[in-house]
C-alpha atoms as a PDB file:
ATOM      1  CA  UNK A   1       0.000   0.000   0.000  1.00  0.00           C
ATOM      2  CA  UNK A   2       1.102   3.515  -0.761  1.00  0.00           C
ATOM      3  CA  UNK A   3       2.039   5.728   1.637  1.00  0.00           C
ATOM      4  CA  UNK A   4       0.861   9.452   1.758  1.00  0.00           C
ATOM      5  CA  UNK A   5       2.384  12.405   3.337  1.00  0.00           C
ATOM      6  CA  UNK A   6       0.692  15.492   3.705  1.00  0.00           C
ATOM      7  CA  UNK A   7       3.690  18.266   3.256  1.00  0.00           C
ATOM      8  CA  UNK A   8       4.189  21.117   1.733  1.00  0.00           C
ATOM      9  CA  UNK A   9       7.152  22.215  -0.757  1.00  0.00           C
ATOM     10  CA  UNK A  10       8.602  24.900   1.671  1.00  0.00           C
ATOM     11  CA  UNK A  11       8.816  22.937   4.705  1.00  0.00           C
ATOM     12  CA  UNK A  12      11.825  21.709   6.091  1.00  0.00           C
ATOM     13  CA  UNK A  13       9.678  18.777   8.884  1.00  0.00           C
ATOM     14  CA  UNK A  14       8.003  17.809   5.552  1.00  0.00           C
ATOM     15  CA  UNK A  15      11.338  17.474   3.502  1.00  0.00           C
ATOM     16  CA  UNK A  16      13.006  15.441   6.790  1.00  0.00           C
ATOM     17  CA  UNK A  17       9.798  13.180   6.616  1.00  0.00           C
ATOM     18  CA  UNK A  18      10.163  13.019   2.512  1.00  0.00           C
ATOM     19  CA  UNK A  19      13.885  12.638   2.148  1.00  0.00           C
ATOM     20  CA  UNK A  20      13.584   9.829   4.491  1.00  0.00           C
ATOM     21  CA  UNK A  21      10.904   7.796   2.557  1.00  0.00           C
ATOM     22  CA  UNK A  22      12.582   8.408  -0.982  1.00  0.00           C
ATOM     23  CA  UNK A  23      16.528   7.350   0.408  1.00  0.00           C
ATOM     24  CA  UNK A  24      14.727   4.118   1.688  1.00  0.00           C
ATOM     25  CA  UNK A  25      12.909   3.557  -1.533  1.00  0.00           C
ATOM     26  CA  UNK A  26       9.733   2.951   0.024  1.00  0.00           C
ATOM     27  CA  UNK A  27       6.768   3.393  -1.651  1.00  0.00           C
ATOM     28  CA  UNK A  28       5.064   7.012  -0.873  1.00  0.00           C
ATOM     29  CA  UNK A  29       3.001   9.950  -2.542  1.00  0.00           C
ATOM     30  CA  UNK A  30       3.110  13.310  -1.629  1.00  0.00           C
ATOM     31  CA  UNK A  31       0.167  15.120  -0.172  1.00  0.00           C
ATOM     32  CA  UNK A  32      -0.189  19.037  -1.144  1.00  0.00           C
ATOM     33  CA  UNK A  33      -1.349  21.005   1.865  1.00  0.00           C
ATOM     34  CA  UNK A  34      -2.094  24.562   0.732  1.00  0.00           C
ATOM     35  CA  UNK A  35      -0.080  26.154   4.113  1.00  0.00           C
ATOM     36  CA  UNK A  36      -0.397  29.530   2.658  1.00  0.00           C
ATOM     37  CA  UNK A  37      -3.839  29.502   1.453  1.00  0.00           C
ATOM     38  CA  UNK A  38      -4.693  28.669   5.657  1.00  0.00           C
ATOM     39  CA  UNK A  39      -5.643  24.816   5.017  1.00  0.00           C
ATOM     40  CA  UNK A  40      -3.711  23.409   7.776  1.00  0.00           C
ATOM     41  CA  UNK A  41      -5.736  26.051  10.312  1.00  0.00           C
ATOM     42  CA  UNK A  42      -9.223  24.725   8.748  1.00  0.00           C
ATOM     43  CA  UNK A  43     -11.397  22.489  10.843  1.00  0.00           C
ATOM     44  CA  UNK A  44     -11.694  19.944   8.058  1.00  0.00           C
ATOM     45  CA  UNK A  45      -8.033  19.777   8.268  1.00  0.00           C
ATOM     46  CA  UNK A  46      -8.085  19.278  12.099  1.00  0.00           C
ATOM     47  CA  UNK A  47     -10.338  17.610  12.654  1.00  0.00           C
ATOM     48  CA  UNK A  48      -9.207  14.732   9.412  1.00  0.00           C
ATOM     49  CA  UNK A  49      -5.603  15.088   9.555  1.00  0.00           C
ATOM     50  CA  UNK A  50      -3.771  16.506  12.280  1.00  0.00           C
ATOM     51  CA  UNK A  51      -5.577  18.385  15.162  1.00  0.00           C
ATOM     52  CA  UNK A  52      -2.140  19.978  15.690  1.00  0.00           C
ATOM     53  CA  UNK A  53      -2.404  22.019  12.615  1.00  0.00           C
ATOM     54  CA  UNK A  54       0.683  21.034  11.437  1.00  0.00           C
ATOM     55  CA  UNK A  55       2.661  19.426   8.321  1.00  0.00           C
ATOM     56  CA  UNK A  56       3.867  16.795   8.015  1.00  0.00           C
ATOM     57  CA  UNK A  57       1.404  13.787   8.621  1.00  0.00           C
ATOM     58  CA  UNK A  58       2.375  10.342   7.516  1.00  0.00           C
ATOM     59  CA  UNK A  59      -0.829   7.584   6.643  1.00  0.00           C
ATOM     60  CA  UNK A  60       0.784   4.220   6.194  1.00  0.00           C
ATOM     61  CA  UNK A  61      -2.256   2.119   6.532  1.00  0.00           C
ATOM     62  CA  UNK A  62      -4.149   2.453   9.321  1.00  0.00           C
ATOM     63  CA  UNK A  63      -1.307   4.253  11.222  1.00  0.00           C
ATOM     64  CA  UNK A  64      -1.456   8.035  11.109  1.00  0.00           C
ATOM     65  CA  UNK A  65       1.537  10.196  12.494  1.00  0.00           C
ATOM     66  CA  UNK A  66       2.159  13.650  12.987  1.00  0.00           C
ATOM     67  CA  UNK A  67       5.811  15.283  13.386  1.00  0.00           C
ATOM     68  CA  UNK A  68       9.006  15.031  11.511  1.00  0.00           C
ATOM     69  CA  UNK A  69      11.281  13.125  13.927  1.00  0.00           C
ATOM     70  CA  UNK A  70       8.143  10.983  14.965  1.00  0.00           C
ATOM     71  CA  UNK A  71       7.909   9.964  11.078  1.00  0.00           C
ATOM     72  CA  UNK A  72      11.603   9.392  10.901  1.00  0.00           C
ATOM     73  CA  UNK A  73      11.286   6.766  14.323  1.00  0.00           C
ATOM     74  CA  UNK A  74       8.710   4.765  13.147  1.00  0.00           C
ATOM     75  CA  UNK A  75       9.792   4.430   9.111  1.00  0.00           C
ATOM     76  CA  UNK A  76      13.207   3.154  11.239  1.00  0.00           C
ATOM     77  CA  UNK A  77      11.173   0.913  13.660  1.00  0.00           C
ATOM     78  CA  UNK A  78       8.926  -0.509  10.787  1.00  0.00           C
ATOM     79  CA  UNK A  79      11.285  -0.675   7.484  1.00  0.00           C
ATOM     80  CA  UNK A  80      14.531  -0.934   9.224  1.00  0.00           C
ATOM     81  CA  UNK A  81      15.957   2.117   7.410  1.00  0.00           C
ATOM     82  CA  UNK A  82      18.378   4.669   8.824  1.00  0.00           C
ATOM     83  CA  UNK A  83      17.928   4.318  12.779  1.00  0.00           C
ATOM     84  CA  UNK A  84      21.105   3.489  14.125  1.00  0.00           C
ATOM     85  CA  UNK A  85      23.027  -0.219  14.240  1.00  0.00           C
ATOM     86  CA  UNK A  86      22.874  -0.942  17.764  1.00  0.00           C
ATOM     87  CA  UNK A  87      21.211   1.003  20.904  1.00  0.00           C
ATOM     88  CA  UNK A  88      24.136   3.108  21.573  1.00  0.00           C
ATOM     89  CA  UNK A  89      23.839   4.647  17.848  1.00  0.00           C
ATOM     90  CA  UNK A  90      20.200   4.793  18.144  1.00  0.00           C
ATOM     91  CA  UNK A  91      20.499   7.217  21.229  1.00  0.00           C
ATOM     92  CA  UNK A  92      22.958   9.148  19.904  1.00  0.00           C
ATOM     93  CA  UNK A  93      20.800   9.661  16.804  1.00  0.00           C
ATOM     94  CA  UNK A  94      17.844  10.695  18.682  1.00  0.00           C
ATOM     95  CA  UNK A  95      20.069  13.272  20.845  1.00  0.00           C
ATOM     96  CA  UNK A  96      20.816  14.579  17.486  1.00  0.00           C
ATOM     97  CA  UNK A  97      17.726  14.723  16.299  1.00  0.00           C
ATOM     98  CA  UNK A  98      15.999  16.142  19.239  1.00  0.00           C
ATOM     99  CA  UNK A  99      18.803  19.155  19.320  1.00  0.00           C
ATOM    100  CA  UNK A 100      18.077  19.966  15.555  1.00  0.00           C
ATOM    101  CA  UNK A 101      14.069  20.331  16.813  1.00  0.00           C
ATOM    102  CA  UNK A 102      15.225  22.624  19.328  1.00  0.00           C
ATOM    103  CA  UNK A 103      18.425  24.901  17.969  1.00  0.00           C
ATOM    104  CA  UNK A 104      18.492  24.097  14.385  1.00  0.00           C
ATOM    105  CA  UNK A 105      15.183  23.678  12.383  1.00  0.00           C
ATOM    106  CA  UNK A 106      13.829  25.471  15.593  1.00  0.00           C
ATOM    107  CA  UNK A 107      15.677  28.635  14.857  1.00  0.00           C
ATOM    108  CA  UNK A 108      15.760  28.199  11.116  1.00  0.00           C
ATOM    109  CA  UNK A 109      12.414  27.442  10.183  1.00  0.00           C
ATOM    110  CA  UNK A 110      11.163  30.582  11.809  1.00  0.00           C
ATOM    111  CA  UNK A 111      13.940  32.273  10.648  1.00  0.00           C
ATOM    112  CA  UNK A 112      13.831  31.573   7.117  1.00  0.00           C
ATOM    113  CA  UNK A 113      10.184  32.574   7.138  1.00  0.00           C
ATOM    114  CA  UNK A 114      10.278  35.891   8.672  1.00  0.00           C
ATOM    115  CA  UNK A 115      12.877  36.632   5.670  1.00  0.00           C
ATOM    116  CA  UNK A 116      11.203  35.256   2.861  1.00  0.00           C
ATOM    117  CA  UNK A 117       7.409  34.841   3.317  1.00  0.00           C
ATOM    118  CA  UNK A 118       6.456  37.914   5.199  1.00  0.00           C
ATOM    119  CA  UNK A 119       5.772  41.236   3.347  1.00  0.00           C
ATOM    120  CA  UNK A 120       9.449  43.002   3.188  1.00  0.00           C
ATOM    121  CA  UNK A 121       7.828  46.336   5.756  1.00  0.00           C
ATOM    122  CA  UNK A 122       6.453  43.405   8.093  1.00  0.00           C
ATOM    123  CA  UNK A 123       9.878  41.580   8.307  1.00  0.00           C
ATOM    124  CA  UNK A 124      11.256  41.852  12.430  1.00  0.00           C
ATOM    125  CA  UNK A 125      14.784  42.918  11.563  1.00  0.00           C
ATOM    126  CA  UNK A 126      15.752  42.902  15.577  1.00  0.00           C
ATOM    127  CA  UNK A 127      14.059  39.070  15.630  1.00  0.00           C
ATOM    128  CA  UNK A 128      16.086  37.888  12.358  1.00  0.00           C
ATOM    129  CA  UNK A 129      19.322  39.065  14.285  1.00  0.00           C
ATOM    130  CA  UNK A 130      18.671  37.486  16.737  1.00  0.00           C
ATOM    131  CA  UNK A 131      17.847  34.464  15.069  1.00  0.00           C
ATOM    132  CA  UNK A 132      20.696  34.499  13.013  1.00  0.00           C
ATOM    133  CA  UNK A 133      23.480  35.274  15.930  1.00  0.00           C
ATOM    134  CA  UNK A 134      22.197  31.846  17.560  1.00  0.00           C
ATOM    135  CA  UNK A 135      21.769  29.873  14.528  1.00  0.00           C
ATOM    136  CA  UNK A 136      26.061  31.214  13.705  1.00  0.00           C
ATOM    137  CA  UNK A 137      26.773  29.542  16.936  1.00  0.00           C
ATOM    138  CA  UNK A 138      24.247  26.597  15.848  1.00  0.00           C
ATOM    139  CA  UNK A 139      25.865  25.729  12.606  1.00  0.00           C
ATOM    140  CA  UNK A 140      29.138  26.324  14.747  1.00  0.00           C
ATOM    141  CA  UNK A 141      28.391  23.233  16.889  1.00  0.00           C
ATOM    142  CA  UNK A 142      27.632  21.194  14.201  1.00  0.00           C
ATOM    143  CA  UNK A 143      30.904  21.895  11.497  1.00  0.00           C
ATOM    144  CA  UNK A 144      33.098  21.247  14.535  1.00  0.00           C
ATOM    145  CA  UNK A 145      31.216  17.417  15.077  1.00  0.00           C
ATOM    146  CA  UNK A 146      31.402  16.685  11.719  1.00  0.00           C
ATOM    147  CA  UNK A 147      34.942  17.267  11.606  1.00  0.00           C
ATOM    148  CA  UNK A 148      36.449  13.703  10.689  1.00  0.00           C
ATOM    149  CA  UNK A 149      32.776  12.347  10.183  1.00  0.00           C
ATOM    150  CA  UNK A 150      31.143  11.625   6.954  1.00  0.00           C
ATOM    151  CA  UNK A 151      28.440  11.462   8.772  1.00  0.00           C
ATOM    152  CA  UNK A 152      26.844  12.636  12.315  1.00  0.00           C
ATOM    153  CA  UNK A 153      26.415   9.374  14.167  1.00  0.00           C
ATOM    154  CA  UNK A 154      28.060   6.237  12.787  1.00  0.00           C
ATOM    155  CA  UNK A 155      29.468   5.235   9.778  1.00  0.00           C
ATOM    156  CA  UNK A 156      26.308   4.878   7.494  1.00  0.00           C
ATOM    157  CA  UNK A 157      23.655   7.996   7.243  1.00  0.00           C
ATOM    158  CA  UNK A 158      20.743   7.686   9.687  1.00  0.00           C
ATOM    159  CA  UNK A 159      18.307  10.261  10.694  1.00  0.00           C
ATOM    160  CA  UNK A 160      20.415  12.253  12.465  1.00  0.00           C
ATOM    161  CA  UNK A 161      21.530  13.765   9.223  1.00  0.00           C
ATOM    162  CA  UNK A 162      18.364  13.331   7.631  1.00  0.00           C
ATOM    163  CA  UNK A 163      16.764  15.440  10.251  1.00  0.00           C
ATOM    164  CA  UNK A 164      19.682  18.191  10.443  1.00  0.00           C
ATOM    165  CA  UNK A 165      19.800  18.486   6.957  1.00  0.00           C
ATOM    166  CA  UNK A 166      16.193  19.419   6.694  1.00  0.00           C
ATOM    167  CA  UNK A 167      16.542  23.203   5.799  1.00  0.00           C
ATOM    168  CA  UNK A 168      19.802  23.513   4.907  1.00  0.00           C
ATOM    169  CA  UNK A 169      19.309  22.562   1.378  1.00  0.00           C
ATOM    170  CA  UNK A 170      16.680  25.645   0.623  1.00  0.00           C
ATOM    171  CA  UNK A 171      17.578  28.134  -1.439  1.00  0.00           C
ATOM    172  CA  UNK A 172      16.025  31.151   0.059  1.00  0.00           C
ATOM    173  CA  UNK A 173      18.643  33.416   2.208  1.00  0.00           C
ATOM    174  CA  UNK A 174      18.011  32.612   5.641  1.00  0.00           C
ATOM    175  CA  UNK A 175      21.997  33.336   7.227  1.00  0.00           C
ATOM    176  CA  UNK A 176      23.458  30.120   6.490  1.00  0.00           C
ATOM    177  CA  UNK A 177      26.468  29.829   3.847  1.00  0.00           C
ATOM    178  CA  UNK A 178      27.359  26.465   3.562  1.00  0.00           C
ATOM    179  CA  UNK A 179      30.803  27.441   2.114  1.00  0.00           C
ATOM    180  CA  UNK A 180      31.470  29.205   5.428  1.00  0.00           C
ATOM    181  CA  UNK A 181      31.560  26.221   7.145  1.00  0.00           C
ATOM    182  CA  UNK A 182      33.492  23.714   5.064  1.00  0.00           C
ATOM    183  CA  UNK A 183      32.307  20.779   7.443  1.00  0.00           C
ATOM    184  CA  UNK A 184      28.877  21.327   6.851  1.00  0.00           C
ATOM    185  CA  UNK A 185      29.674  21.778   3.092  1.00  0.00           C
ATOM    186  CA  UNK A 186      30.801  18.575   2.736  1.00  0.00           C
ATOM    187  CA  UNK A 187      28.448  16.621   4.539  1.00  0.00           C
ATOM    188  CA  UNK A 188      25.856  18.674   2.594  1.00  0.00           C
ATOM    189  CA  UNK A 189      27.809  17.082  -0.802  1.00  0.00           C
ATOM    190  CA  UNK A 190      27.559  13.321   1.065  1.00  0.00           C
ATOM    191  CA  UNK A 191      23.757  13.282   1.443  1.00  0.00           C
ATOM    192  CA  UNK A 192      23.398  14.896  -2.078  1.00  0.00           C
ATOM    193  CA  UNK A 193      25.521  11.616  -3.311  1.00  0.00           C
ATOM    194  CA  UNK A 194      22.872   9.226  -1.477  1.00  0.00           C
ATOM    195  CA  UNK A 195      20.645   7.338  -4.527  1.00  0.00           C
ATOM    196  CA  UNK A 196      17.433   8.955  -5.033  1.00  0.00           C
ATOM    197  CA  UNK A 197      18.716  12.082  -3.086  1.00  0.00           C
ATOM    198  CA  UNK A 198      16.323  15.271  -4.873  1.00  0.00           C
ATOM    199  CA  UNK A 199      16.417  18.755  -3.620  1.00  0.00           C
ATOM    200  CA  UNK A 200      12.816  20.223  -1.596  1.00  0.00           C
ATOM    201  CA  UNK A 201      11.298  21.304  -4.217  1.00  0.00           C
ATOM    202  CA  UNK A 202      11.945  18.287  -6.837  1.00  0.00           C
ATOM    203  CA  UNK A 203      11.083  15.937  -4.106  1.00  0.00           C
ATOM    204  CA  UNK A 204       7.659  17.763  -3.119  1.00  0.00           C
ATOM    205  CA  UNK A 205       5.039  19.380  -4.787  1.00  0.00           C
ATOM    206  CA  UNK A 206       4.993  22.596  -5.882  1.00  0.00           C
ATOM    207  CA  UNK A 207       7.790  25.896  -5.572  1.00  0.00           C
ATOM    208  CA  UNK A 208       6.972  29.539  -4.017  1.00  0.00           C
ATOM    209  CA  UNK A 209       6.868  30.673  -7.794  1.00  0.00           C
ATOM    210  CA  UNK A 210       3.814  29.274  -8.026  1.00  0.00           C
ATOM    211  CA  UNK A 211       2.283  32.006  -5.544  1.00  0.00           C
ATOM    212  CA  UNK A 212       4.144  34.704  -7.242  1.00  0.00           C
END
């Protein structure tokens, strides 16, 4: 049976969820959840697909599943794809992935849309700083780990990357400079090798051009 995620092409939680099914090959269609046109805060959508309001939502069967690191656990748990070899690598990856919820896609998901989907005269500039000064120090943390690494825990990818990853492939200015950090830059390049890897917007639906 095919799986369906409800995403949306500018989300990073939806391209974590995404990348995830397409590296493991498992069989999955895309969702479009009009974000911008207020679907996700309609009472249809609450009340059928996630009462959080939120993208992304995985339906595999019977089994319905809100949130991107959530998604990531139980495609590991079920299809035996990308969780860790052993328990100590399957704690590490889920320290990982609950710090990139908290100071990476935490800071530059919010980020990245105060900069590029807000009207330019409603854009906080003293927020976006502020953002940006922690997510320096962020991105900081994470070039010096990957230093010797091809990849964050272990010697194969696992959702650790997958989830860390998850905006830093966007194209829209949000701070980061993957050349400034020549760590990151190159474990950027490794996932990008991975078979099947596709950029946000060639893996999901849609681009913000089509709103323009």
């Amino acid at each position: 049976m095919t799986m369906k995620l409800y995403c949306f092409e500018e989300s990073g939680h939806s391209y974590k969820a995404a990348l995830a099914l397409q590296l493991a090959g498992l069989d999955w269609a895309p969702v479009k959840v009009d974000f911008f046109g207020g679907e996700t805060r309609s009472e249809d959508f609450r009340r059928d697909v996630n009462e959080m309001g939120e993208c992304p939502v995985l339906v595999d069967g019977d089994i319905r599943l809100s949130q991107s690191g959530v998604i990531q656990q139980y495609l590991s748990d079920t299809y035996g794809h990308f969780g860790g070899k052993d328990a100590s690598e399957k704690l590490e990856v889920l320290r990982w992935v609950i710090w990139d919820n908290q100071k990476l896609s935490g800071m530059a998901g919010p980020c990245r849309f105060l900069m590029n989907f807000l009207p330019e005269e409603k854009r906080p500039a003293e927020v976006v700083a502020f953002m940006q000064a922690r997510l320096r120090s962020t991105y900081g943390i994470l070039d010096a780990h990957l230093k010797g690494r091809d990849w964050i825990v272990g010697a194969a990818p696992t959702n650790a990357d997958l989830t860390c990853c998850g905006y830093l492939y966007y194209p829209e200015p949000f701070g980061f400079d993957r050349k400034a950090f020549p760590e990151i830059d190159r474990w950027l390049s490794n996932i990008q090798g991975l078979d099947g890897w596709k950029a946000p917007y060639d893996l999901m639906p849609g681009s913000p051009a089509d709103r323009a």
